[in-house]
N, C-alpha and C. Protein backbone atom coordinates (compact mmCIF):
# COMPACT_ATOMS: atom_id res chain seq x y z
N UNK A 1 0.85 -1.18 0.00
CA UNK A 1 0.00 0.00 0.00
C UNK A 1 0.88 1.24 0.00
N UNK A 2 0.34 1.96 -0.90
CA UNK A 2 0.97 3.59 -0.99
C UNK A 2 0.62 4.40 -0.06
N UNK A 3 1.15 5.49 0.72
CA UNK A 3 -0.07 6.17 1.29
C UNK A 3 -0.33 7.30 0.08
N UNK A 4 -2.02 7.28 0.19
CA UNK A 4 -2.97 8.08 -0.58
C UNK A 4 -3.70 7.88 -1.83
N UNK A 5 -2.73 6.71 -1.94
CA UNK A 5 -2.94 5.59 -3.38
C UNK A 5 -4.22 4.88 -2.95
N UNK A 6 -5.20 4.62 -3.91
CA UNK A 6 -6.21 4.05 -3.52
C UNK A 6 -5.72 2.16 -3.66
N UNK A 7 -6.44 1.42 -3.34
CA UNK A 7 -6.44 0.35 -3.42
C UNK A 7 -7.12 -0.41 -5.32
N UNK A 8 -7.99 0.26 -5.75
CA UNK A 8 -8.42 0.44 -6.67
C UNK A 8 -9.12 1.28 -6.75
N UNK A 9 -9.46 1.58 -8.24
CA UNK A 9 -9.91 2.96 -8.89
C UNK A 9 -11.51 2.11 -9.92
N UNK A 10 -12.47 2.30 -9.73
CA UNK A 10 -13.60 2.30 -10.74
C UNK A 10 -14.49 3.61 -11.11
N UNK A 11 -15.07 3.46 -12.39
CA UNK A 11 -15.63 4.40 -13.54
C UNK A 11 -16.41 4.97 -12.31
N UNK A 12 -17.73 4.21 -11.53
CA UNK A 12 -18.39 4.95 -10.60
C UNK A 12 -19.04 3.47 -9.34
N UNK A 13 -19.34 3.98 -8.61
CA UNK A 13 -19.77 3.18 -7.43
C UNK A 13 -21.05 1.58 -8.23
N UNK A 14 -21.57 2.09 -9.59
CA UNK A 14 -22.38 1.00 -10.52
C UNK A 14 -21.16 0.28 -10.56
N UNK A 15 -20.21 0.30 -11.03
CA UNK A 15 -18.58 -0.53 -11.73
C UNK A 15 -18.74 -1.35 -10.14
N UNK A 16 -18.51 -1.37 -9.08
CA UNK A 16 -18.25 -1.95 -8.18
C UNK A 16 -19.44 -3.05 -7.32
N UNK A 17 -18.89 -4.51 -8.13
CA UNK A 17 -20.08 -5.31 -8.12
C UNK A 17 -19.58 -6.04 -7.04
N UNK A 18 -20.99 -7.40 -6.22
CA UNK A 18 -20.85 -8.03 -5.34
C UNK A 18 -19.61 -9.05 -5.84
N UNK A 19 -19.95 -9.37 -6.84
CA UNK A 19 -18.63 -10.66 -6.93
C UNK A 19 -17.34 -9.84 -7.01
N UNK A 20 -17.34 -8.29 -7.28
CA UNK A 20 -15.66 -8.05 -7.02
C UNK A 20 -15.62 -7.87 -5.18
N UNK A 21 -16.05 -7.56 -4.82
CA UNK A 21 -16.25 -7.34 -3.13
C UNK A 21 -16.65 -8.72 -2.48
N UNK A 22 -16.74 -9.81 -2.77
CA UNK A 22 -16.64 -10.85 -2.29
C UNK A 22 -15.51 -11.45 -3.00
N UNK A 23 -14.97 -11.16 -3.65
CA UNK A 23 -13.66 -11.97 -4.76
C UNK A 23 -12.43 -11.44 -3.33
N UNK A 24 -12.91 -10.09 -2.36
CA UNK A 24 -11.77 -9.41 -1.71
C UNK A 24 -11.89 -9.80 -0.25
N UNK A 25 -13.05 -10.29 0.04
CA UNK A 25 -13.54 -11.36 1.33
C UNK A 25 -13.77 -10.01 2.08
N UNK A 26 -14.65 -9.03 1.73
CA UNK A 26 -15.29 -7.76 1.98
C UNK A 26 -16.56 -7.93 2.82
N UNK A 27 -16.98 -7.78 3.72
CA UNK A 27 -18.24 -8.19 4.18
C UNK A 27 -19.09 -6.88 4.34
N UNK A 28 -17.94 -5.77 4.81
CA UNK A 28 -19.07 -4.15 5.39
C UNK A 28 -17.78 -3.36 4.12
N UNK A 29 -18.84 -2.38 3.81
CA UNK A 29 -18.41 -1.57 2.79
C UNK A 29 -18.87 -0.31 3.41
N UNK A 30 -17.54 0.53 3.99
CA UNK A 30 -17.78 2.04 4.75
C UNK A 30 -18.12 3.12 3.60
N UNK A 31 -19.07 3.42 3.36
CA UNK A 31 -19.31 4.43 2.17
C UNK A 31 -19.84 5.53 2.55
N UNK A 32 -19.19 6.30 1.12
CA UNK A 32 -19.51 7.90 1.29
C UNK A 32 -21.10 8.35 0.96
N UNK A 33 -21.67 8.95 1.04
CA UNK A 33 -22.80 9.39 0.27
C UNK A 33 -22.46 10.66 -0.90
N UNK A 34 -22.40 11.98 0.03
CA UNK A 34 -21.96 12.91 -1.58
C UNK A 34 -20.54 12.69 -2.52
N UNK A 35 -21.43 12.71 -3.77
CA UNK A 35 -20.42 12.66 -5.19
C UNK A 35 -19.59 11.47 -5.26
N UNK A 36 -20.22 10.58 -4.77
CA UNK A 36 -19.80 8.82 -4.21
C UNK A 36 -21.04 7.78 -4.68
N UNK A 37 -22.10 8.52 -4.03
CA UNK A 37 -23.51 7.78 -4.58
C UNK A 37 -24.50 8.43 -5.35
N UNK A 38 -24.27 9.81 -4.83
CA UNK A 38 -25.24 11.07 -5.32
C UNK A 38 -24.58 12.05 -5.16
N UNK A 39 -25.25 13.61 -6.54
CA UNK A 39 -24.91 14.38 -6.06
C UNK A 39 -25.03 15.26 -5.50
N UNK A 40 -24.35 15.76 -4.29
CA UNK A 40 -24.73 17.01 -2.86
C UNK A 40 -26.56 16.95 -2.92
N UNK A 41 -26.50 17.86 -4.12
CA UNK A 41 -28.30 18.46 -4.00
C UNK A 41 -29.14 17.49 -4.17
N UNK A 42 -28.94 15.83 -4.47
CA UNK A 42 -29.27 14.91 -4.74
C UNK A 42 -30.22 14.45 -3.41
N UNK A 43 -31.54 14.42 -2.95
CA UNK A 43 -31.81 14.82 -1.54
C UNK A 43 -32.01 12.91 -1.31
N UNK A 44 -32.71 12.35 -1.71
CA UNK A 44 -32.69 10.68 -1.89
C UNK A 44 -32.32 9.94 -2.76
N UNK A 45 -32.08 8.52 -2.32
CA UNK A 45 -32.05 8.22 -3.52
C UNK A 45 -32.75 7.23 -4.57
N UNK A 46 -32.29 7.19 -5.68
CA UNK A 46 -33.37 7.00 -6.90
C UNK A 46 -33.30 5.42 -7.27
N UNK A 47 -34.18 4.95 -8.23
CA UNK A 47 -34.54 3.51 -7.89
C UNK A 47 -33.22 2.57 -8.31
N UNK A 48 -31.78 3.50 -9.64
CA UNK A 48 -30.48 2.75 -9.03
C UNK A 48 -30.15 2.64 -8.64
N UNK A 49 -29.75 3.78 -7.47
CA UNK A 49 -29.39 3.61 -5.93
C UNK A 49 -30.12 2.18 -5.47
N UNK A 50 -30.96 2.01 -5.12
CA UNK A 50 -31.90 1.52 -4.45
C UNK A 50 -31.33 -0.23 -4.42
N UNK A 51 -31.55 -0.38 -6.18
CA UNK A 51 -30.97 -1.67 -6.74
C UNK A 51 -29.98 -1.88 -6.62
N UNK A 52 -28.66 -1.08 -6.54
CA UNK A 52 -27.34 -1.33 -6.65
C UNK A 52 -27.26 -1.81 -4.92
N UNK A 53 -27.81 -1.11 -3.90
CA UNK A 53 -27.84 -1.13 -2.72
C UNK A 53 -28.34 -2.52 -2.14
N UNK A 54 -29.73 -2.94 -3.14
CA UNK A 54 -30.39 -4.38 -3.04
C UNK A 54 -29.68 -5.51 -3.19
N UNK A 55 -28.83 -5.35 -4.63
CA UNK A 55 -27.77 -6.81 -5.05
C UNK A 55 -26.93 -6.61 -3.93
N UNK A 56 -26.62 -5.95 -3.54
CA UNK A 56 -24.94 -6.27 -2.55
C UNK A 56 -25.65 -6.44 -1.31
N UNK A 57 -27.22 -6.14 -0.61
CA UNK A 57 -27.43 -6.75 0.20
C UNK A 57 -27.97 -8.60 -0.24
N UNK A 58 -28.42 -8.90 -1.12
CA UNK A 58 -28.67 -10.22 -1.62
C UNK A 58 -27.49 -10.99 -1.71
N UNK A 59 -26.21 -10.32 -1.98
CA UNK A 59 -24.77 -10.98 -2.16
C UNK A 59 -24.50 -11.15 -0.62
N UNK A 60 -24.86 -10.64 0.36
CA UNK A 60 -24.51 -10.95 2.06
C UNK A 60 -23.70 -10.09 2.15
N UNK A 61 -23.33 -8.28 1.34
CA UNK A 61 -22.35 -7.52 1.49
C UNK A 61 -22.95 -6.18 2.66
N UNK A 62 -22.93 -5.98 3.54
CA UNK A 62 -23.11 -4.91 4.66
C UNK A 62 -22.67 -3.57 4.04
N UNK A 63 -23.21 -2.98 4.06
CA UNK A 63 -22.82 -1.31 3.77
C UNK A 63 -23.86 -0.41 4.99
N UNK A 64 -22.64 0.63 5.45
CA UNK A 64 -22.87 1.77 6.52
C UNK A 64 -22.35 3.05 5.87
N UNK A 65 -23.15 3.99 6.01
CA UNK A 65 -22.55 5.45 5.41
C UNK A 65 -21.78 5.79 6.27
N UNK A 66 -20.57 6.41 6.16
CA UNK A 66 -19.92 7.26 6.46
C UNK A 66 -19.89 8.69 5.88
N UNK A 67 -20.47 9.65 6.52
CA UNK A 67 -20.62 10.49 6.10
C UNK A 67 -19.75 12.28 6.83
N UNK A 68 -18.88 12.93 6.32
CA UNK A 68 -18.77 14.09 6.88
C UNK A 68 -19.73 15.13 7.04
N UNK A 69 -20.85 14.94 5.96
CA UNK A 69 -22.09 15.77 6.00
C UNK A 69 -22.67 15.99 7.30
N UNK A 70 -23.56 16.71 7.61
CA UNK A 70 -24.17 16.70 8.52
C UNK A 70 -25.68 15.43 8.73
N UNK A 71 -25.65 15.17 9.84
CA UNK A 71 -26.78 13.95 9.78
C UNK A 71 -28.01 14.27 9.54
N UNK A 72 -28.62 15.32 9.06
CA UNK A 72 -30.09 16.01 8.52
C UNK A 72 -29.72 15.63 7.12
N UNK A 73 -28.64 15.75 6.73
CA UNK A 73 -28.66 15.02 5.13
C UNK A 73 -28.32 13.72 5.04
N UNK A 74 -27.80 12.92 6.23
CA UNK A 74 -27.44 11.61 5.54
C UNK A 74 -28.60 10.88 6.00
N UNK A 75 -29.03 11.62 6.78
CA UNK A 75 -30.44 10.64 7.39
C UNK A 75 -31.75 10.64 6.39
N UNK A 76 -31.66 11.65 5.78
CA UNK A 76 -32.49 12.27 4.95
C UNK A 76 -32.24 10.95 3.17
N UNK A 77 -31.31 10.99 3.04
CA UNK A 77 -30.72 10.20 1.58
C UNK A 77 -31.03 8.65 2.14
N UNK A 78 -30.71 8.56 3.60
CA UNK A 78 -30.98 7.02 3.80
C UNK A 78 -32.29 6.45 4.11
N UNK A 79 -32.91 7.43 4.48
CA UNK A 79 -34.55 6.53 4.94
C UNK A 79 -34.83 5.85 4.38
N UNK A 80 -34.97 5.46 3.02
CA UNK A 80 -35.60 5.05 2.67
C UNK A 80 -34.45 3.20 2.31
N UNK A 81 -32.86 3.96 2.43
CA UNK A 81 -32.23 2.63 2.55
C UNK A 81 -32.21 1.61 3.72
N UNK A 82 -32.16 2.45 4.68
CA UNK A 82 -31.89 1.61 6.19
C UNK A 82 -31.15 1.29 6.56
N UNK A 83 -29.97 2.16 6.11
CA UNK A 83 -29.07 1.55 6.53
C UNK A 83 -28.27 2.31 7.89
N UNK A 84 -27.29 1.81 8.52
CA UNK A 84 -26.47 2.44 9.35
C UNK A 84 -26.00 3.83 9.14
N UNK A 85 -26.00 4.86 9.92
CA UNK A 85 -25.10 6.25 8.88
C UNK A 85 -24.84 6.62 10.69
N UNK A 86 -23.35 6.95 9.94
CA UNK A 86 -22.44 7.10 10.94
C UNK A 86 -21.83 9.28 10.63
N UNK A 87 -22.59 10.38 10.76
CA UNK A 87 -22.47 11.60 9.75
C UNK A 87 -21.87 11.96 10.77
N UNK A 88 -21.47 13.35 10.37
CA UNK A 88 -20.44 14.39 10.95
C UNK A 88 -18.90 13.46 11.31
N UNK A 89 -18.09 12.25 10.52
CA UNK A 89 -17.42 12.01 10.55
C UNK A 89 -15.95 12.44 10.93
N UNK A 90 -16.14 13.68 10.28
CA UNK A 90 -14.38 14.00 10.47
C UNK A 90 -13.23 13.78 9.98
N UNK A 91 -14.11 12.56 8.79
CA UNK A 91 -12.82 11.78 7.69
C UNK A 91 -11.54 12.57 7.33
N UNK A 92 -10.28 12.39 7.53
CA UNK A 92 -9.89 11.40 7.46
C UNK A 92 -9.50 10.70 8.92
N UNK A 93 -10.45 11.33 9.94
CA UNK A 93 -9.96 10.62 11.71
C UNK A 93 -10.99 9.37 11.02
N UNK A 94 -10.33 8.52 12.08
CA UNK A 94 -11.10 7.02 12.29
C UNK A 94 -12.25 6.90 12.98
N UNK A 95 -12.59 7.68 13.46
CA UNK A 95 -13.29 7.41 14.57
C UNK A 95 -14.94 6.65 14.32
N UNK A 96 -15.76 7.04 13.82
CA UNK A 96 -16.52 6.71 12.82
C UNK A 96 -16.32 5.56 12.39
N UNK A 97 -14.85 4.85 11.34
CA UNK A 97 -14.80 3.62 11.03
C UNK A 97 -14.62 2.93 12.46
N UNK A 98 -14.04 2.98 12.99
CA UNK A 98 -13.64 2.09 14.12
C UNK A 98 -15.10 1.61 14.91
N UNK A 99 -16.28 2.65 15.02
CA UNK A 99 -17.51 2.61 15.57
C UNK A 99 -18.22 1.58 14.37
N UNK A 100 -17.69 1.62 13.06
CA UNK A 100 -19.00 0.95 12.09
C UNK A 100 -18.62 -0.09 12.49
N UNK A 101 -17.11 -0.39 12.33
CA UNK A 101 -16.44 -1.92 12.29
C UNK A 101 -16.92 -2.62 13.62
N UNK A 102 -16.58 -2.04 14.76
CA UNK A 102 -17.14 -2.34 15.96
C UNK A 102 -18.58 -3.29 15.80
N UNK A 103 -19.21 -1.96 15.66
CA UNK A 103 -21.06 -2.43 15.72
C UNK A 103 -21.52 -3.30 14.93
N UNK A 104 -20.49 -3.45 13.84
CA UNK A 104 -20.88 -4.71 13.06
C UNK A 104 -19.84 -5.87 13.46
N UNK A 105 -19.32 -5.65 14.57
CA UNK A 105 -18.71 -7.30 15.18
C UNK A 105 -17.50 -7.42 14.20
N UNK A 106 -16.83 -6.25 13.03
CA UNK A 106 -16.00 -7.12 12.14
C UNK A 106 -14.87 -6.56 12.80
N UNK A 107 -13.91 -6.88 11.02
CA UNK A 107 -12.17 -6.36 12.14
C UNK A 107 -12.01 -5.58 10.37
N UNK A 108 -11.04 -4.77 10.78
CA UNK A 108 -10.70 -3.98 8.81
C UNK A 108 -10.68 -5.21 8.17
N UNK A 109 -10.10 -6.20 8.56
CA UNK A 109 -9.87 -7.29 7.06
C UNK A 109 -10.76 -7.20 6.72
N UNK A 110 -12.39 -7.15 7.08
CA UNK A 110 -13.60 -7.52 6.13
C UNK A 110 -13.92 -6.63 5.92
N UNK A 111 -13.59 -5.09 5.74
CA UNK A 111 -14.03 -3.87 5.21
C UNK A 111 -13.60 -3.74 4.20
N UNK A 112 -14.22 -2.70 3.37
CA UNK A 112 -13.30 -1.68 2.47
C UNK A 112 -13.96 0.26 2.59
N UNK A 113 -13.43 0.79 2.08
CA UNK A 113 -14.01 2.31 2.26
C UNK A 113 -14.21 2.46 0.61
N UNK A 114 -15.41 2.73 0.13
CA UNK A 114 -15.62 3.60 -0.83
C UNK A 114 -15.96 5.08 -1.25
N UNK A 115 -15.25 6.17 -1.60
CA UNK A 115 -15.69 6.95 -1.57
C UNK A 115 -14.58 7.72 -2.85
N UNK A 116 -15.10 9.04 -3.21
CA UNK A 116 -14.48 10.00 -3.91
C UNK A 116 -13.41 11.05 -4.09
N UNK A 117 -13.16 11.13 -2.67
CA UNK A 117 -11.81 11.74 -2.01
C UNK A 117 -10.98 11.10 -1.59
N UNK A 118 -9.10 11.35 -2.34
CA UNK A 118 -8.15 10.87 -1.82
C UNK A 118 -8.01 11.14 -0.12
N UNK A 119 -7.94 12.48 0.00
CA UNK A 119 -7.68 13.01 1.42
C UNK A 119 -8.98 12.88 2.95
N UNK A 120 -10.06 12.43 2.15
CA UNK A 120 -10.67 11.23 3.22
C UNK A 120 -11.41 10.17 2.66
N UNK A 121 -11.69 10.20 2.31
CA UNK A 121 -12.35 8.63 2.09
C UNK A 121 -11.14 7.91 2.18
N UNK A 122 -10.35 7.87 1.06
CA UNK A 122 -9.21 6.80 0.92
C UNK A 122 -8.16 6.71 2.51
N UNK A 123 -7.96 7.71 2.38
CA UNK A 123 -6.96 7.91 3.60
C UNK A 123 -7.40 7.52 5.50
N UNK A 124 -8.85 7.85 5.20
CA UNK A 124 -9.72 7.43 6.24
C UNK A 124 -9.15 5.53 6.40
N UNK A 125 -9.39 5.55 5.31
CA UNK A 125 -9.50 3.59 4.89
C UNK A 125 -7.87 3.16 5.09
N UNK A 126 -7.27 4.01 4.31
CA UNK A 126 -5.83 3.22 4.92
C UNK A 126 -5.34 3.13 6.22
N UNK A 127 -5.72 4.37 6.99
CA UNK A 127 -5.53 4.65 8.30
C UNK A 127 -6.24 3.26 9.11
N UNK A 128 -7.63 3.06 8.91
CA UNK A 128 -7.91 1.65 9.75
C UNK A 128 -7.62 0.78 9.44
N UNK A 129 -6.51 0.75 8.10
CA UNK A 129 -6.50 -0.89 7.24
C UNK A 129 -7.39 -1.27 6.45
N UNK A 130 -8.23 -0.95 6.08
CA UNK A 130 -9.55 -1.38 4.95
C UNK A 130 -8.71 -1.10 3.87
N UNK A 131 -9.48 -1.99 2.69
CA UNK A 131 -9.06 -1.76 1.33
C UNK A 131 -9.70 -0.92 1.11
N UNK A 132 -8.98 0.12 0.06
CA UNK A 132 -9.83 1.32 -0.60
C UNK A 132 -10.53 1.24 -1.90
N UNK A 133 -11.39 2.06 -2.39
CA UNK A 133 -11.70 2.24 -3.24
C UNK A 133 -12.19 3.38 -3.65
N UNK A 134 -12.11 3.82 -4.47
CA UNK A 134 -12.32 5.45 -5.11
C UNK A 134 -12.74 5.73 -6.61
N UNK A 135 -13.98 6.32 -6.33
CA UNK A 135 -14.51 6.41 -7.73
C UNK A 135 -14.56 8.21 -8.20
N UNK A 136 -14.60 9.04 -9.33
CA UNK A 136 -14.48 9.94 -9.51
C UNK A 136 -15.36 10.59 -9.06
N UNK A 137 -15.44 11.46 -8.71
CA UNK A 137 -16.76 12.67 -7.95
C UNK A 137 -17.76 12.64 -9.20
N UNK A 138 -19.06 12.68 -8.99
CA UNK A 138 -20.17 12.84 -9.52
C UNK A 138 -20.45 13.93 -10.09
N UNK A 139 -20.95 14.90 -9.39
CA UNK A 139 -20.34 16.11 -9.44
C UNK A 139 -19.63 17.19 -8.42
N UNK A 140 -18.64 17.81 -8.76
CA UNK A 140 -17.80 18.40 -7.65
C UNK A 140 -18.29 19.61 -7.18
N UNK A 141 -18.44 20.64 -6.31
CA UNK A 141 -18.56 21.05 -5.74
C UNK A 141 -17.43 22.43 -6.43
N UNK A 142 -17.59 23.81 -6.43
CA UNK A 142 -16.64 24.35 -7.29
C UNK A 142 -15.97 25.64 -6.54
N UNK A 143 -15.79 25.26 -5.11
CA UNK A 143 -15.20 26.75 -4.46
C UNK A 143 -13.81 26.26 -4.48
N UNK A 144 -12.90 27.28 -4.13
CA UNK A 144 -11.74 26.75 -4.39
C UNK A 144 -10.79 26.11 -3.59
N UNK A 145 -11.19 25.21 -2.40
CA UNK A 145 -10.79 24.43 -1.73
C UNK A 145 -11.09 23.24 -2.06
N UNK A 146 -12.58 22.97 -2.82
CA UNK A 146 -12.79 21.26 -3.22
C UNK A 146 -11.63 21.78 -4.90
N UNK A 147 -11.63 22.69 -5.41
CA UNK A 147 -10.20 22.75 -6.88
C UNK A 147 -8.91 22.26 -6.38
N UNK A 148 -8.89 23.08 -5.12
CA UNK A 148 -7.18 23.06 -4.69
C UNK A 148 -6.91 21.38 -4.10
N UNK A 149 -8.41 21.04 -3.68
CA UNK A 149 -7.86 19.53 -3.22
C UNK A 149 -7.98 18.28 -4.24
N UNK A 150 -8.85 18.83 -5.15
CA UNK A 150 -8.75 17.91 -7.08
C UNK A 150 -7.41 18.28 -7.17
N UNK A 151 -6.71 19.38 -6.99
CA UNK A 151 -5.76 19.43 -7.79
C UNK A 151 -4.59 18.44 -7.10
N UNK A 152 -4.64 18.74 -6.31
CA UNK A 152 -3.76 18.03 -4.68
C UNK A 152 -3.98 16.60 -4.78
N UNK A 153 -4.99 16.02 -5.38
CA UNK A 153 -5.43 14.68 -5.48
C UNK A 153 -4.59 13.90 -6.68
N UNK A 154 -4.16 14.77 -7.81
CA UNK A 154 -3.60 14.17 -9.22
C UNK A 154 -2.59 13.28 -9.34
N UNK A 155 -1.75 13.64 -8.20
CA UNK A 155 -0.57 12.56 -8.07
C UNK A 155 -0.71 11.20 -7.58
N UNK A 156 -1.73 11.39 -6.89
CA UNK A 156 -1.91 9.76 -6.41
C UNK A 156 -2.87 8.97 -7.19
N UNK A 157 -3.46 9.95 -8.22
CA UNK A 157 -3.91 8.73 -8.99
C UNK A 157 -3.31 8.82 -9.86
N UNK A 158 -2.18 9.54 -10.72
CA UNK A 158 -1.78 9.30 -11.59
C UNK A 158 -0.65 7.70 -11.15
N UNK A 159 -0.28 7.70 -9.90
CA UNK A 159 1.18 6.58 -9.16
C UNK A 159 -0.18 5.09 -9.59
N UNK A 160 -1.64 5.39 -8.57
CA UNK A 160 -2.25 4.73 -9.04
C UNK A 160 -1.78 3.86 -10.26
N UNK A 161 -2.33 4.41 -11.72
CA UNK A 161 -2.24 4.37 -13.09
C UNK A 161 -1.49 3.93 -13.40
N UNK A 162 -0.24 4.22 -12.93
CA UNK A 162 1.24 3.73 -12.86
C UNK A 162 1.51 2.53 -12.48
N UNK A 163 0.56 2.11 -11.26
CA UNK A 163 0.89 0.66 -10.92
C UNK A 163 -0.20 -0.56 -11.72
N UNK A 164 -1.42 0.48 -12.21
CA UNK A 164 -2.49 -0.11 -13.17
C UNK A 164 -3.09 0.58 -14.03
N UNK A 165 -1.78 -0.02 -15.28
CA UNK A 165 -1.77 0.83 -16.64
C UNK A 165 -3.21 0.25 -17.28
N UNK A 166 -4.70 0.54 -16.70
CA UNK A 166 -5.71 0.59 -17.49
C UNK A 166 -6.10 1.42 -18.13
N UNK A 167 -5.54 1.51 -19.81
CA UNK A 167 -5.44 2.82 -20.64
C UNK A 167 -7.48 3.19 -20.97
N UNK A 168 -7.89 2.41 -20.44
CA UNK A 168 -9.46 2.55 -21.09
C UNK A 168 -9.74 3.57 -20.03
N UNK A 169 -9.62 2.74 -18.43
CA UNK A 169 -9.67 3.14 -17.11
C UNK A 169 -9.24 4.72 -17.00
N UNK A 170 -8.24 4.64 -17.29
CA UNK A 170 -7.17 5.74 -16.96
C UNK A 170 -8.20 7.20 -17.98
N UNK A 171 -8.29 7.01 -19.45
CA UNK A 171 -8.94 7.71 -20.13
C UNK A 171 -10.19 8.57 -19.73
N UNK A 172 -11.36 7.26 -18.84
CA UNK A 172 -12.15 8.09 -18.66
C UNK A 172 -11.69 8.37 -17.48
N UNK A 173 -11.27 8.32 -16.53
CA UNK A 173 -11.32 8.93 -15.49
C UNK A 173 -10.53 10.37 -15.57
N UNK A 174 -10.14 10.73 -16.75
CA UNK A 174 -9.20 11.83 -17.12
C UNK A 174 -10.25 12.78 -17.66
N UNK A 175 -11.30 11.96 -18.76
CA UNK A 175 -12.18 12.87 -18.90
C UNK A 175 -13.40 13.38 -18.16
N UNK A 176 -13.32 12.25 -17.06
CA UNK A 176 -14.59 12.99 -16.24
C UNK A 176 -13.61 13.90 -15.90
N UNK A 177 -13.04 13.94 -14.91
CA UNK A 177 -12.30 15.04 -14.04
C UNK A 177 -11.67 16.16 -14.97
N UNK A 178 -11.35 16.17 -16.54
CA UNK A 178 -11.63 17.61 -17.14
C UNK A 178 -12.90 18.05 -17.34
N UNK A 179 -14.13 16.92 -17.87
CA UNK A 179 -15.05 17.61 -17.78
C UNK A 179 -15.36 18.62 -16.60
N UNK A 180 -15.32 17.96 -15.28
CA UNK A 180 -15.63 18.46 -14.25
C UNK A 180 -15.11 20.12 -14.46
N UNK A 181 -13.27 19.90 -14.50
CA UNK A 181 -12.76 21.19 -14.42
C UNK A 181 -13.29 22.32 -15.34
N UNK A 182 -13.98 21.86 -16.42
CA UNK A 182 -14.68 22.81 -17.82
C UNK A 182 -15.51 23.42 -17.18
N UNK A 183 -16.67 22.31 -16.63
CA UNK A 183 -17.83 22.99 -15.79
C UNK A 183 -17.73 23.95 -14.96
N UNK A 184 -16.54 23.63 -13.66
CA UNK A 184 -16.50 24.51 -12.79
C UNK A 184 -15.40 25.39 -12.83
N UNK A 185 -14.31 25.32 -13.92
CA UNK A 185 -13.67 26.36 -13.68
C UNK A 185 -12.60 25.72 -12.91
């Protein structure tokens, strides 16, 4: 493991199926909600959410939000999932994972963290030992601290890339994240 390097990189949180998360002996999957599953203004979620959320509970895969948001929004996106949400996180402190892992009886080996940010989601996850995973922001957010930390983010996925020359992989994830930069500047 690198630090800041994700563990793997997919197109979006759809790309990340039960048989690859059981292929990794994954049981709880610590996930983000904004620009991870939905985006920000995204208030619930919609009937892919719903399904993508259904197969990985039918596969025997556990998922708990981890959320830095405040809990009026993660509680708000989850009602209707049911699932665990662990908000006002603090990512990249542990504290939060260490409480999901806990309450679900596991240990990091059977976790992983999914989310959209090198500097917490991923880093959250290396810090407890979970495998990471990181998918490109949905949509980003455009003041210039979520820019300065896209920008701050480039090196570790480019080392990524480096260690997994997926030229298809690598492509789009180059063009979401210029698109993004077009949009917001």
């Amino acid at each position: 493991m690198s630090f800041g390097v994700p563990d793997y990189i997919f197109r979006d949180y759809l790309s990340v199926t039960p048989e690859f998360l059981t292929s990794l002996g994954v049981k709880l999957v610590i996930c983000d909600i904004d620009n991870t599953i939905a985006p920000y203004e995204v208030a619930e979620p919609d009937e892919v959410i719903g399904a993508w959320f259904a197969s990985m509970k039918a596969a025997g895969i556990r998922f708990v939000f981890v959320s830095n948001n405040h809990s009026e929004r993660a509680d708000l996106f989850n009602k209707t999932l049911g699932l665990t949400v662990y908000a006002n996180a603090k990512k990249p402190l542990t504290g939060a994972l260490t409480r999901a892992l806990t309450d679900a009886g596991l240990t990091p080996k059977d976790g992983a963290s999914l989310g959209d940010q090198i500097f917490t989601d991923v880093l959250a996850g290396q810090f407890k030992g979970l495998k990471t995973i990181l998918v490109p922001p949905i949509k980003d957010k455009t003041n210039f601290f979520f820019r300065a930390k896209r920008f701050l983010e480039r090196p570790f996925i480019a080392s990524y890339f480096r260690k997994h020359p997926d030229d298809e992989l690598k492509a789009y994830w180059n063009s979401k994240t210029r698109n993004l930069k077009e949009k917001h500047g």
